[in-house]
N, C-alpha and C. Protein backbone atom coordinates (compact mmCIF):
# COMPACT_ATOMS: atom_id res chain seq x y z
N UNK A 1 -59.62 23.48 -6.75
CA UNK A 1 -60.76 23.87 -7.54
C UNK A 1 -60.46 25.22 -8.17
N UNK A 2 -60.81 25.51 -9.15
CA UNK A 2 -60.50 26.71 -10.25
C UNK A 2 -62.09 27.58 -10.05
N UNK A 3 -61.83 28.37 -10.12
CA UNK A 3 -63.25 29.31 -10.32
C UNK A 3 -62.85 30.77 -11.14
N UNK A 4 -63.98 30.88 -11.81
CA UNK A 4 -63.78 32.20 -12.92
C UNK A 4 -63.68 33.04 -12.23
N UNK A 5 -63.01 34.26 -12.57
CA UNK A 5 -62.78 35.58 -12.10
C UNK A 5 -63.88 36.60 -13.23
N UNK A 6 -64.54 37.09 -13.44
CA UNK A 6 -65.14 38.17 -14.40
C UNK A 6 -65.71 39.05 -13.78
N UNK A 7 -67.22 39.23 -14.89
CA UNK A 7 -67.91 40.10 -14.85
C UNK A 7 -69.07 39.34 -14.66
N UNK A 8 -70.32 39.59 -14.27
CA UNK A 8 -71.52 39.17 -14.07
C UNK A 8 -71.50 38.10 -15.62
N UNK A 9 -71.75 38.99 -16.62
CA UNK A 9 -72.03 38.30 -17.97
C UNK A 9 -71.42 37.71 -18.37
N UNK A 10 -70.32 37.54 -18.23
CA UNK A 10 -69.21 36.19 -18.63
C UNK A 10 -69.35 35.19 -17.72
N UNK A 11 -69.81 35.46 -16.48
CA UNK A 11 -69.97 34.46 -15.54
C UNK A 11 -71.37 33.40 -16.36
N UNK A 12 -72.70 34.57 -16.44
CA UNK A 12 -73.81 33.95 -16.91
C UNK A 12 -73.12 33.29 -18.27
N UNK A 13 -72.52 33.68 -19.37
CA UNK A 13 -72.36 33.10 -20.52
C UNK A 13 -71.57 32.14 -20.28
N UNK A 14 -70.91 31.88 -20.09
CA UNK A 14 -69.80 30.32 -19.12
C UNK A 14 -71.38 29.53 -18.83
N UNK A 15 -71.86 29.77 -17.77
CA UNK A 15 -72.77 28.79 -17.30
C UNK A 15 -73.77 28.65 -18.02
N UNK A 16 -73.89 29.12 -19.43
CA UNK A 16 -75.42 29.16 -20.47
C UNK A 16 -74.21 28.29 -21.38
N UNK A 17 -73.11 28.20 -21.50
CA UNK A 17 -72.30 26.93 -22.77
C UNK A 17 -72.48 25.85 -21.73
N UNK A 18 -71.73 25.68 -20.73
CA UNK A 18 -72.30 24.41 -19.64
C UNK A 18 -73.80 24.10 -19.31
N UNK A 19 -74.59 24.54 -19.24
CA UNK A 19 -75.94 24.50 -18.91
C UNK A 19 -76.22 23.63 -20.15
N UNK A 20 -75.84 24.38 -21.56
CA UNK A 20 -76.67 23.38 -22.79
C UNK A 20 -75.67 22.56 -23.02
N UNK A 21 -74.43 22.38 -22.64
CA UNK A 21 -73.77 21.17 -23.28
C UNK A 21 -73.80 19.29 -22.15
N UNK A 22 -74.02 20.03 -21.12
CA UNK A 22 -74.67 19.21 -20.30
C UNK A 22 -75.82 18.82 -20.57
N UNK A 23 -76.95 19.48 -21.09
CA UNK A 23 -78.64 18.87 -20.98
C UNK A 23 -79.12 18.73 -19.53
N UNK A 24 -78.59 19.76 -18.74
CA UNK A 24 -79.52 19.11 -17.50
C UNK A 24 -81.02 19.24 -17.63
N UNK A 25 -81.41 18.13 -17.11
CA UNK A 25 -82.95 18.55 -16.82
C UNK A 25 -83.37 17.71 -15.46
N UNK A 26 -84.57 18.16 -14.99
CA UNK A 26 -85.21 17.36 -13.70
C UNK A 26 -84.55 18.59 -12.44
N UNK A 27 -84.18 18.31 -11.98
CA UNK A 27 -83.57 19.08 -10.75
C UNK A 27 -82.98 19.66 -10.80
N UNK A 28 -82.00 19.47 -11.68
CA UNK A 28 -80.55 20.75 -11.94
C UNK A 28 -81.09 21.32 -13.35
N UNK A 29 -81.01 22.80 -13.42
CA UNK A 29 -81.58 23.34 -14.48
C UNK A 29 -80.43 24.04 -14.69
N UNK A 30 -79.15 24.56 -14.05
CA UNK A 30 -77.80 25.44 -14.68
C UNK A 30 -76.56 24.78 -14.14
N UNK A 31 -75.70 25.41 -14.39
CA UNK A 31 -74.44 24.94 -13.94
C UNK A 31 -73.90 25.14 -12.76
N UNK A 32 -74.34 26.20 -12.40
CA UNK A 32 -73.75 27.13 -11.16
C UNK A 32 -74.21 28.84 -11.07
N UNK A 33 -74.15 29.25 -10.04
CA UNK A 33 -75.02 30.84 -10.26
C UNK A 33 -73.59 31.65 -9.56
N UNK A 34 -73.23 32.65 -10.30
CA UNK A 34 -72.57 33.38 -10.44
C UNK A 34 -72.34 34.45 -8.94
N UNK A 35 -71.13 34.59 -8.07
CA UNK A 35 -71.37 34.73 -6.63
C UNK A 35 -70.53 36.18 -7.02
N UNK A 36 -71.19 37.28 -6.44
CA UNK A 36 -70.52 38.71 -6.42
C UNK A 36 -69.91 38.55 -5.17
N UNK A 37 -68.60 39.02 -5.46
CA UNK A 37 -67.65 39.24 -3.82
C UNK A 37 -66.71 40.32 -4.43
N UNK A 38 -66.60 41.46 -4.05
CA UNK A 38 -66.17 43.11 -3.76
C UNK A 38 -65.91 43.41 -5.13
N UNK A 39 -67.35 43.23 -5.81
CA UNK A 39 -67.00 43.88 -7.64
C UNK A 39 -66.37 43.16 -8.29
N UNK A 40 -66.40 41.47 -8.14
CA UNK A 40 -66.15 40.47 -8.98
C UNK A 40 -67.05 39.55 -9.11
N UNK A 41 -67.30 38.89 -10.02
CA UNK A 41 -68.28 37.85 -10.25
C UNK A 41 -67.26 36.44 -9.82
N UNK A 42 -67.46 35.56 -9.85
CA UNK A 42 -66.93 33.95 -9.52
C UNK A 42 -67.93 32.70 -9.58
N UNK A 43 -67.43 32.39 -10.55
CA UNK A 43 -68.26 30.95 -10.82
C UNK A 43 -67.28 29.95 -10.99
N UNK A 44 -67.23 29.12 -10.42
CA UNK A 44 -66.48 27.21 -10.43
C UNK A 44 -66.22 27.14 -11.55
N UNK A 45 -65.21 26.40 -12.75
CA UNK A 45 -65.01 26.00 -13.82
C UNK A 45 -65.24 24.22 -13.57
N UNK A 46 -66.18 24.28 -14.51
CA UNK A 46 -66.52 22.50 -14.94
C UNK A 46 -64.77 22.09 -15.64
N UNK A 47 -65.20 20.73 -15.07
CA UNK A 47 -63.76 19.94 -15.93
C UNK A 47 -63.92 20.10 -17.44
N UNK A 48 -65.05 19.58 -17.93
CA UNK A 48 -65.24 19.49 -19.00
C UNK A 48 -65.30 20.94 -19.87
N UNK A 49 -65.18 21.64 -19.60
CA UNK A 49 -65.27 22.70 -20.47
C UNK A 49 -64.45 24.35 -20.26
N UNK A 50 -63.22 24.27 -20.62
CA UNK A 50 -61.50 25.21 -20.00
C UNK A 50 -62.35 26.42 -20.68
N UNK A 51 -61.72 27.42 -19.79
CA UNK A 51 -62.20 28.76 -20.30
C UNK A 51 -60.48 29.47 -20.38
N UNK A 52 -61.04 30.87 -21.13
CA UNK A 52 -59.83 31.25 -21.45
C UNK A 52 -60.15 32.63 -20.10
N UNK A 53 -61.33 32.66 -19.91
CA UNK A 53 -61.42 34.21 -18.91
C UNK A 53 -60.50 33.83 -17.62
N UNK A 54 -60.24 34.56 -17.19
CA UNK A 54 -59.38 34.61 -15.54
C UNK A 54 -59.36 33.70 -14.96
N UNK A 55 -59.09 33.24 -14.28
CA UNK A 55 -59.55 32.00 -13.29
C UNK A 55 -58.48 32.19 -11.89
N UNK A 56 -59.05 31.99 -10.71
CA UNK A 56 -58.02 31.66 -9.37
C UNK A 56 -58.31 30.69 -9.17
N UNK A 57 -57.51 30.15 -8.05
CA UNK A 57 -57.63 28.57 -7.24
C UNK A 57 -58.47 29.00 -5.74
N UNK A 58 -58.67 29.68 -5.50
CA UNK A 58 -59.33 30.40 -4.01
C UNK A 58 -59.87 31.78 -4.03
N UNK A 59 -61.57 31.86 -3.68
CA UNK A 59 -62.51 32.34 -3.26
C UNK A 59 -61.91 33.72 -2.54
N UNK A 60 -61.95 35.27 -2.73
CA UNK A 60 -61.98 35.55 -1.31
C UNK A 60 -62.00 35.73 -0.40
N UNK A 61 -61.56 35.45 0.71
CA UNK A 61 -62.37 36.30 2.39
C UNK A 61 -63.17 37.07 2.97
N UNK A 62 -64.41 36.83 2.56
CA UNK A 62 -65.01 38.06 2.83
C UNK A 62 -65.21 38.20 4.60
N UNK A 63 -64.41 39.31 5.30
CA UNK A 63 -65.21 39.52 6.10
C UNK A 63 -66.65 40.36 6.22
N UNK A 64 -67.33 39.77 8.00
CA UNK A 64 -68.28 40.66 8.11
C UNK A 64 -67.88 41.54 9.59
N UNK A 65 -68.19 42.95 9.64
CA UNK A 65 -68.15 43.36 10.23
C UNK A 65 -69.00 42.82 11.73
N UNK A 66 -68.21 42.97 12.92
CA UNK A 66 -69.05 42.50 14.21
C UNK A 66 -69.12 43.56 15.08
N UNK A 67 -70.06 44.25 15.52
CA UNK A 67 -70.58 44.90 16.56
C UNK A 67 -70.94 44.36 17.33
């Protein structure tokens, strides 16, 4: 699976061209919501629609600290 690497707003603008080229309506109203992990945005890339922004194949690690 591919997921965008950006900024908040490239994340939202990716998922506002998928959101209307899809037509969802009824239950699904976007494409995907845009996940902050250490000052990066990451959103999934749809098949249907290649982006030219960043992209990795893997999420990540976030640890959490345990006390």
């Amino acid at each position: 699976m591919e997921y965008i690497k950006g900024t908040k707003a490239e994340c939202l603008a990716y998922d506002a061209e998928v959101t209307a080229g899809e037509k969802y309506t009824g239950g699904t109203v976007r494409w995907a919501k845009p996940m902050e992990i250490d000052g990066y945005y990451y959103m999934t890339v749809h098949d249907r629609y290649p982006t030219t922004l960043t992209t990795v194949t893997e999420l990540p690690v976030v640890e959490d600290n345990i006390i």
